[in-house]
Protein backbone atom coordinates (compact mmCIF):
# COMPACT_ATOMS: atom_id res chain seq x y z
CA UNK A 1 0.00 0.00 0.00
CA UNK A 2 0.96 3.53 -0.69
CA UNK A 3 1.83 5.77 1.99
CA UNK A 4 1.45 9.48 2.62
CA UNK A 5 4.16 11.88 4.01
CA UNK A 6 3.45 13.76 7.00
CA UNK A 7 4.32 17.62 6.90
CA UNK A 8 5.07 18.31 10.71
CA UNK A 9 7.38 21.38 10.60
CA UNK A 10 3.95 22.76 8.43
CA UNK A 11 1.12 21.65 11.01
CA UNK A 12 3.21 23.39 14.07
CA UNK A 13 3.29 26.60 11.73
CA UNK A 14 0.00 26.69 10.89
CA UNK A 15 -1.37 26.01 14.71
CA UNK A 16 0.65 29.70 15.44
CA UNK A 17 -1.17 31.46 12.48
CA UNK A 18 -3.89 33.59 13.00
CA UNK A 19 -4.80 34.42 9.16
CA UNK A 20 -5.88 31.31 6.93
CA UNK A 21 -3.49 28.72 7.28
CA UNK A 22 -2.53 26.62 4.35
CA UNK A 23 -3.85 23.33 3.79
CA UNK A 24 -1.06 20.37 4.41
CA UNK A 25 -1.10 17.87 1.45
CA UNK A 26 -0.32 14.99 3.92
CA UNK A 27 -2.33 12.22 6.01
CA UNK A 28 -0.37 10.11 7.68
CA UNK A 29 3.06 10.19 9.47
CA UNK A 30 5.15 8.36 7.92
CA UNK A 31 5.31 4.41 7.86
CA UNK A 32 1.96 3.87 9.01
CA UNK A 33 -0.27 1.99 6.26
CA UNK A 34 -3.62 2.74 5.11
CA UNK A 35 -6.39 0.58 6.60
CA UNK A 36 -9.95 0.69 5.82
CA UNK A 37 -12.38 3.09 8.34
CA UNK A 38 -15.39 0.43 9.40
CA UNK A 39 -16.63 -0.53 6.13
CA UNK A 40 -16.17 2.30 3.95
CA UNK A 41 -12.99 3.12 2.56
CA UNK A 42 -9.40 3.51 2.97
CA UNK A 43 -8.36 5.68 6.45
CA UNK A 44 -7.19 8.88 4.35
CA UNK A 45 -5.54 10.68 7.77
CA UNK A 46 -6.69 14.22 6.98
CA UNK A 47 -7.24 13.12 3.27
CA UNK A 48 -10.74 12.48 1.67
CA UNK A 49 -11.94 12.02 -1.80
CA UNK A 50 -10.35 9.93 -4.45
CA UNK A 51 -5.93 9.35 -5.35
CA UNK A 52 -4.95 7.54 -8.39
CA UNK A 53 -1.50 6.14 -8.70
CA UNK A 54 1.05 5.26 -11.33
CA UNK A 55 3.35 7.08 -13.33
CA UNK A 56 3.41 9.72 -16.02
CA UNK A 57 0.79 11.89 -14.88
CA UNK A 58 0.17 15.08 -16.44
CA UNK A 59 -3.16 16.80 -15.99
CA UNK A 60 -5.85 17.10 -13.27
CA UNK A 61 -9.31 18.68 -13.20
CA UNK A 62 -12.49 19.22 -11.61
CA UNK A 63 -15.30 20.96 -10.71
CA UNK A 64 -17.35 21.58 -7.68
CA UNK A 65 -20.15 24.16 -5.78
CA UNK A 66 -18.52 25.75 -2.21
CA UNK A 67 -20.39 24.76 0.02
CA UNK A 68 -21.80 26.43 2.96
CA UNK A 69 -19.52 25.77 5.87
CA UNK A 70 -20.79 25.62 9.54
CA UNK A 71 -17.90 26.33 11.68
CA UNK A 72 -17.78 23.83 15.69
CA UNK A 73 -14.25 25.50 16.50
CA UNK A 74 -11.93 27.96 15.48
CA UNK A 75 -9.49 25.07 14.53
CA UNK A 76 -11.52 24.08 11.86
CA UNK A 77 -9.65 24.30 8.36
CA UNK A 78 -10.32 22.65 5.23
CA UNK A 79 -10.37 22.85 1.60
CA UNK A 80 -11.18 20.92 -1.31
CA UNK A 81 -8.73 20.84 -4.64
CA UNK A 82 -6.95 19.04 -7.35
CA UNK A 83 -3.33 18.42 -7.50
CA UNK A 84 -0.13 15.91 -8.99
CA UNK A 85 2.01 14.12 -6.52
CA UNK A 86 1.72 14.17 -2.82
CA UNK A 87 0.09 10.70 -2.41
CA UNK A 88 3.61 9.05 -1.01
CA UNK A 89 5.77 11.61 -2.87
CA UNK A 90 7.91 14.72 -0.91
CA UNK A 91 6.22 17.25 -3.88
CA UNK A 92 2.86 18.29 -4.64
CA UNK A 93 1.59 20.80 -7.24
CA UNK A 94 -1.80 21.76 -6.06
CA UNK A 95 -4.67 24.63 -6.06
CA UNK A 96 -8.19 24.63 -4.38
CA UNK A 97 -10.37 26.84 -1.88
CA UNK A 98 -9.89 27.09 1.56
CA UNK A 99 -12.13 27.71 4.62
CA UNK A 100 -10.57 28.83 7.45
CA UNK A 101 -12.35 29.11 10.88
CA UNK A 102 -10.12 31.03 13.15
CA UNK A 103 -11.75 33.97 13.15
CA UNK A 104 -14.94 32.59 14.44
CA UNK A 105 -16.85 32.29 10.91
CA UNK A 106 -15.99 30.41 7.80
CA UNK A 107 -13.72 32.61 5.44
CA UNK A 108 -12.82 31.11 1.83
CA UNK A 109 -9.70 31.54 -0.14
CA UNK A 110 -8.20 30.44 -3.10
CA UNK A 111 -4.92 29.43 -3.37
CA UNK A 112 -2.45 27.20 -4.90
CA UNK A 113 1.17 25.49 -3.56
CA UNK A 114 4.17 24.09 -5.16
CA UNK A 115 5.15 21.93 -2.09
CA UNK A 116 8.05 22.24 -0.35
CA UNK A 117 7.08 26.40 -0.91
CA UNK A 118 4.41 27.88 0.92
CA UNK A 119 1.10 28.27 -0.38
CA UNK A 120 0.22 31.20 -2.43
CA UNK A 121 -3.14 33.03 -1.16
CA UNK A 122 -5.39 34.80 -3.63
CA UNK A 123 -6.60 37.96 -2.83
CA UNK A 124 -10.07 38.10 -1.29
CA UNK A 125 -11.07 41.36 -2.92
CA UNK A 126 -9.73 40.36 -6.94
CA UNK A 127 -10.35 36.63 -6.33
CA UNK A 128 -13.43 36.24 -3.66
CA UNK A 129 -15.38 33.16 -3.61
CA UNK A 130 -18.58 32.18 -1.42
CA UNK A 131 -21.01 29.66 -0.51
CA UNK A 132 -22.54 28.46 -3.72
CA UNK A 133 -19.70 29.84 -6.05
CA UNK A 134 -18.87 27.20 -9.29
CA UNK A 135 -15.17 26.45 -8.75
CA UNK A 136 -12.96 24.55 -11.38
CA UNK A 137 -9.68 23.39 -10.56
CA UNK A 138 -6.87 22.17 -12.57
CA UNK A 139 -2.99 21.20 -12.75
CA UNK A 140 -1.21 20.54 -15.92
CA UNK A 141 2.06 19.33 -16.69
CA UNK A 142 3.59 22.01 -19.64
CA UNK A 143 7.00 19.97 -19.46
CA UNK A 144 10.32 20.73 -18.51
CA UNK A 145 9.27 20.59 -15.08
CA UNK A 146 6.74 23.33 -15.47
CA UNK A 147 2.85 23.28 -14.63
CA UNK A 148 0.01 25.19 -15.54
CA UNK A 149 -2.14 26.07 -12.12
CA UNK A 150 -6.25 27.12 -12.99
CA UNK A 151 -8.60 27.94 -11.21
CA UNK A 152 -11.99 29.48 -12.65
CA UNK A 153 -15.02 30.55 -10.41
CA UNK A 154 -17.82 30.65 -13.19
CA UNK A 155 -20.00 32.09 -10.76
CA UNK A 156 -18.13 35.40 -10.45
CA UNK A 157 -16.60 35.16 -13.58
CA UNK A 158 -12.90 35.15 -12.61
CA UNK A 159 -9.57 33.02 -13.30
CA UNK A 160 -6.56 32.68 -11.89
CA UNK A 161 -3.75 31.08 -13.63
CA UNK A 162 -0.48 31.16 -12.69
CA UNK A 163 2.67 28.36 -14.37
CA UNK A 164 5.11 27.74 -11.92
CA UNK A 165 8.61 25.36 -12.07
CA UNK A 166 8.98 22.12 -9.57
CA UNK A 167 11.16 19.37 -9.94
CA UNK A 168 8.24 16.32 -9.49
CA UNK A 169 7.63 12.58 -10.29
CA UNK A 170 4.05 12.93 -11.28
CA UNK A 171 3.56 9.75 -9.30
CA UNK A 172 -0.11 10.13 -7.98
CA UNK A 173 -2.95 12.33 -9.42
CA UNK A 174 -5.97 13.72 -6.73
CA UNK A 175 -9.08 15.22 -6.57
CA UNK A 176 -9.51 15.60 -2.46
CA UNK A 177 -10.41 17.30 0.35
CA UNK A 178 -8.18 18.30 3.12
CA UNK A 179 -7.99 19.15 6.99
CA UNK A 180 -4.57 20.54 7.87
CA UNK A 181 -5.55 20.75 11.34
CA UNK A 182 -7.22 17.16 11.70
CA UNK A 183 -10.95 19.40 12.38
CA UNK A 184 -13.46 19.90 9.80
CA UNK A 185 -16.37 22.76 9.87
CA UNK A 186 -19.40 21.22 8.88
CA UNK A 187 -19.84 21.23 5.19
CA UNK A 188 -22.56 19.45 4.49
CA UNK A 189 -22.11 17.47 1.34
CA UNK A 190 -19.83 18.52 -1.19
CA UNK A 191 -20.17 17.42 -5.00
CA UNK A 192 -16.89 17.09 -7.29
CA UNK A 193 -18.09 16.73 -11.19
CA UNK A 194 -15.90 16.41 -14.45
CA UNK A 195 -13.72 14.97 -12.58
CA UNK A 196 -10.20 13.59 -14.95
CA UNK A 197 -6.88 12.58 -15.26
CA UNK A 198 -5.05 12.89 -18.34
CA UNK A 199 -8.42 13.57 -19.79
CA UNK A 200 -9.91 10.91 -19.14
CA UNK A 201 -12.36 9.84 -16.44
CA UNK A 202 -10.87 10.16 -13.12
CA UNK A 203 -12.56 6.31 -12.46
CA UNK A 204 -10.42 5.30 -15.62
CA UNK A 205 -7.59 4.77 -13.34
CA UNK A 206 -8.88 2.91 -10.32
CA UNK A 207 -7.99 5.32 -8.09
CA UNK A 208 -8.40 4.78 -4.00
CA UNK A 209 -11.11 6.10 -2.36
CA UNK A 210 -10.27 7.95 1.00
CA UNK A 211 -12.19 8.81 4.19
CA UNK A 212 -10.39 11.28 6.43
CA UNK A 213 -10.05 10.51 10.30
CA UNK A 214 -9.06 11.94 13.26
CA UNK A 215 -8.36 10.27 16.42
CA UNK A 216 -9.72 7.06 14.67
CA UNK A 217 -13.02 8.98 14.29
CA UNK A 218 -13.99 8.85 10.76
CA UNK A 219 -14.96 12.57 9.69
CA UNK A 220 -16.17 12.67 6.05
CA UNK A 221 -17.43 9.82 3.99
CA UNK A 222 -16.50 9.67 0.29
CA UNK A 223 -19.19 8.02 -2.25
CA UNK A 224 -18.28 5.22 -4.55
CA UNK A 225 -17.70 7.23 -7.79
CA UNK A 226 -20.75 7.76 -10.65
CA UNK A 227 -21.23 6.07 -13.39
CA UNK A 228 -19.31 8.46 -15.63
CA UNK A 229 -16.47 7.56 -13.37
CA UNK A 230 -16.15 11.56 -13.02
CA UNK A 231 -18.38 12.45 -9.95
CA UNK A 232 -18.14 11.82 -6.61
CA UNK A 233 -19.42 13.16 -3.15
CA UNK A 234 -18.05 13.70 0.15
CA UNK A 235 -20.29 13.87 3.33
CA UNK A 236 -19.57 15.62 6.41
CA UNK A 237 -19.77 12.74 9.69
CA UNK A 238 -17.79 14.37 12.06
CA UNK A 239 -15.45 17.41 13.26
């Protein structure tokens, strides 16, 4: 089984940070092995949605609705996006929306990260994005180590699109949601569509389906995947 890569110099930053805190493309420490959550799916850590494996990747994309997020604590962080590498690899190359709870109510960003740098926050007044906002996501591999970064909120009619350089093994390909801090707010249920790799279905490449946990409590439960192999859900259980 594959194994994730814990980021723990990144967690103990982001527990001092007051403004949104950037979401930690990791799940496990590592050398512990996936195991499945009661009789759903594999125990993503602070992982849910769907990883496919392999070599040679070179595109991701997908589309979702924010949803509205119900904050239990200010320690709840999460955010959904699409990304290359980071599912057992030391790089990822990823871009999403976050919702960050530490000031009391839900506040979403965009963003995007070239792991090992820091994540790149969007400006909230030239980029904004709300409950019910139309996000796509991608990541595209231009070659010579360079990749293409989208993301388009249809709703508001904006995109961002930025091509930035990373030495990477393009090992894994993702379409997840993420809690840096182990603590979800309470999203509801949130729907990724169009989901692909490579352009083609994202189901095309039997990729693992992830629940994310905390304390052995499982906190979001991903759907099996439609029958277009590009849509999936995940469901709020637990913060």
């Amino acid at each position: 089984m594959r194994k994730f890569l814990i980021r723990a110099a990144t967690l103990a930053a982001a527990a001092s940070l007051a403004a949104p805190v950037a979401p930690v493309t990791a799940a496990a420490a590592q050398g512990l092995a996936f195991r499945p959550l009661h009789h759903f799916n594999l125990n993503g850590y602070n992982w849910g949605g769907y990883a496919a494996t392999g070599s040679g990747f070179t595109s991701v994309s997908a589309t979702w609705t924010e949803p509205k997020a119900t904050c239990n604590s200010t320690n709840d962080l999460y955010a959904p996006w699409v990304g290359i590498d980071g599912y057992g690899t030391s790089t990822v190359e990823q871009t999403g929306v976050a919702t960050d709870c530490s000031s009391g109510s839900p506040v979403d960003q965009a963003w995007y990260e070239m792991y090992p740098a820091n994540p790149v926050y969007l400006s909230l007044s030239t980029y904004p994005v709300s409950t019910g906002d139309v996000i796509t996501a991608s990541v595209t591999y231009a070659g010579s180590r360079s990749y293409k970064l989208t993301l388009h909120n249809t709703t508001r009619n904006w995109t961002y699109t930025t091509t930035k350089s990373l030495s990477a093994s393009r090992a894994s390909a993702e379409v997840i949601i993420e809690s840096p801090t182990g603590s979800y707010p309470n999203f509801g249920t949130l729907s990724f569509s169009s989901a692909t790799v490579n352009g083609k279905s994202l189901g095309s490449f039997s990729p693992s389906a992830l629940d994310p946990s905390s304390g052995g409590v499982t906190e979001a439960h991903t759907s099996a995947l439609g029958s277009s192999g590009t849509s999936f859900t995940d469901t709020f259980l637990h913060e």
